[in-house]
Protein backbone atom coordinates (compact mmCIF):
# COMPACT_ATOMS: atom_id res chain seq x y z
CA UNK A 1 0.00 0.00 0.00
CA UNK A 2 2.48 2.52 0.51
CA UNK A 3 4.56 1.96 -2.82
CA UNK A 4 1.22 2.21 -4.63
CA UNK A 5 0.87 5.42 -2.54
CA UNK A 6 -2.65 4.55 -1.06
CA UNK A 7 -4.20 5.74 2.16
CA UNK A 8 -3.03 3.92 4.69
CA UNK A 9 -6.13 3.70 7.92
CA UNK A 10 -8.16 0.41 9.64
CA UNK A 11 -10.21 0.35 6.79
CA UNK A 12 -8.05 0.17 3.93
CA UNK A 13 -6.23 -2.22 6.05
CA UNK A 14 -8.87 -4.52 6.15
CA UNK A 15 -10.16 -4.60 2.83
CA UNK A 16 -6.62 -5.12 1.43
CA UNK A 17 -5.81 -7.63 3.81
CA UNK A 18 -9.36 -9.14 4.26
CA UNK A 19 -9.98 -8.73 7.97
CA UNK A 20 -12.23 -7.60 10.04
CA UNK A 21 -11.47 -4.42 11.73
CA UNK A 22 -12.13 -5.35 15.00
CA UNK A 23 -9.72 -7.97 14.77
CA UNK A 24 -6.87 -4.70 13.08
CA UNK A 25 -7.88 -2.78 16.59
CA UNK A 26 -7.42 -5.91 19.02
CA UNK A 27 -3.68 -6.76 17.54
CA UNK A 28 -1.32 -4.04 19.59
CA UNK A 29 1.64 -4.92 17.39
CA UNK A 30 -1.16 -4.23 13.89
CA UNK A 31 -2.46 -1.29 15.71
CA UNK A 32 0.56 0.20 16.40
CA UNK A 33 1.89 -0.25 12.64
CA UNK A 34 -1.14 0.99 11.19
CA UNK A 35 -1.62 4.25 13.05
CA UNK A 36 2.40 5.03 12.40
CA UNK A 37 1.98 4.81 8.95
CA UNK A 38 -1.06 6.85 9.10
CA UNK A 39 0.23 9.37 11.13
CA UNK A 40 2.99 9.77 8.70
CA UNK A 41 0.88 9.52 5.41
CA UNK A 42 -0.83 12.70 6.24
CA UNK A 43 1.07 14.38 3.56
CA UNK A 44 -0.08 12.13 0.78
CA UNK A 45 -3.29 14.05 -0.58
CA UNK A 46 -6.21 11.60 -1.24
CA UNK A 47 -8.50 11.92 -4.53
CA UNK A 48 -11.13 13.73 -2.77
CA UNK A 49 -8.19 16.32 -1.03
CA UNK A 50 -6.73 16.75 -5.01
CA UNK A 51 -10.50 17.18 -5.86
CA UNK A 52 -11.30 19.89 -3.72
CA UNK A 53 -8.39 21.73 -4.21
CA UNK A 54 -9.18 21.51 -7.78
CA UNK A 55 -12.57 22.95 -7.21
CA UNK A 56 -11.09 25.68 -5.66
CA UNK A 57 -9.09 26.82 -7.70
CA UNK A 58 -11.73 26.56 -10.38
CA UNK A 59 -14.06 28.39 -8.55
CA UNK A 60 -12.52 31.85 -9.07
CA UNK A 61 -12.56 31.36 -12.99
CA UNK A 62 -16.31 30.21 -12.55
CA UNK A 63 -17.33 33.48 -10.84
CA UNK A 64 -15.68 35.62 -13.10
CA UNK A 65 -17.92 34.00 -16.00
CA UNK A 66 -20.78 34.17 -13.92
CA UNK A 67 -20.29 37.66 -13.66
CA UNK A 68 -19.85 38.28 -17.19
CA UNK A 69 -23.01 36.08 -17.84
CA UNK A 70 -24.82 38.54 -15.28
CA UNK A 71 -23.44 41.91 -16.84
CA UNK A 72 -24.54 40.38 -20.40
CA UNK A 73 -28.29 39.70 -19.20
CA UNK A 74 -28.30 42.79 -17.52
CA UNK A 75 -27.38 44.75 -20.33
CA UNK A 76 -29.83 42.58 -22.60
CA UNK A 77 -32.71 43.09 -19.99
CA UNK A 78 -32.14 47.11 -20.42
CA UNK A 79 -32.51 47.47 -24.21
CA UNK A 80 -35.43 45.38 -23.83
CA UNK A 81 -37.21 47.39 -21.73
CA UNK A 82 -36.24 50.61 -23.49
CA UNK A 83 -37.64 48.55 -26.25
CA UNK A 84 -40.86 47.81 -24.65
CA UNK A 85 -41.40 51.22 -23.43
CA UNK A 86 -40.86 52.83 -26.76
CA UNK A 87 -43.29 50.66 -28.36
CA UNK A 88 -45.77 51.24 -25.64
CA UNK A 89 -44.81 55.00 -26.62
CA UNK A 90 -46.09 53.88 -30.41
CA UNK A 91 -49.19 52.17 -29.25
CA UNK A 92 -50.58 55.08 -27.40
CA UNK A 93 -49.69 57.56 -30.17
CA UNK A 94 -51.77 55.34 -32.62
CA UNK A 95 -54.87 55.60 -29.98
C-alpha cells in the first residue's frame, strides 16, 4: 500500500488484507503499525483532497464567468425594456 501510494487507515487495512477491523484494533503490534503509517501519510493528498483543491481553484474562474453572464443579461434586460417602453410610446400615439 504505501509503494502504490494509497491511504493507509483500519479500513483500507482490512479490505486489502481481508480482515475484520475489529480484529486490526485488538492486535497491539497491527495497531501500532497501522496508526504510524497513518500518522505519517498525512502528507499524501487523497483523490477527494486533489479534488477539492481543484474545485477551488476553479471556482474563481467560474465566478468571473458568472459575472460576465450577469453583466450580459443585464445589459440585454435594459434594451429590452427601453424597447418595450418605446413601443408602448407607439401604441398610445396610434390611440
Amino acid at each position: 500500500m504505501i509503494k502504490d501510494n494509497k491511504v493507509i487507515n483500519f479500513n483500507t487495512v482490512s479490505e486489502a488484507v481481508g480482515v475484520s477491523k475489529p480484529y486490526l484494533y485488538k492486535n497491539p503490534a497491527i495497531r501500532g503499525r497501522i496508526e504510524t503509517l497513518r500518522s505519517q501519510q498525512t502528507k499524501v493528498q487523497t483523490q477527494k483532497a486533489v479534488k477539492q483543491n481543484m474545485n477551488d481553484e476553479n471556482k474563481d474562474a467560474l465566478i468571473e464567468i458568472l459575472r460576465m453572464k450577469v453583466k450580459e443579461l443585464e445589459n440585454k434586460n435594459k434594451d429590452l425594456t427601453k424597447q418595450l417602453k418605446k413601443f408602448q410610446g407607439s401604441l398610445y400615439d396610434q390611440i
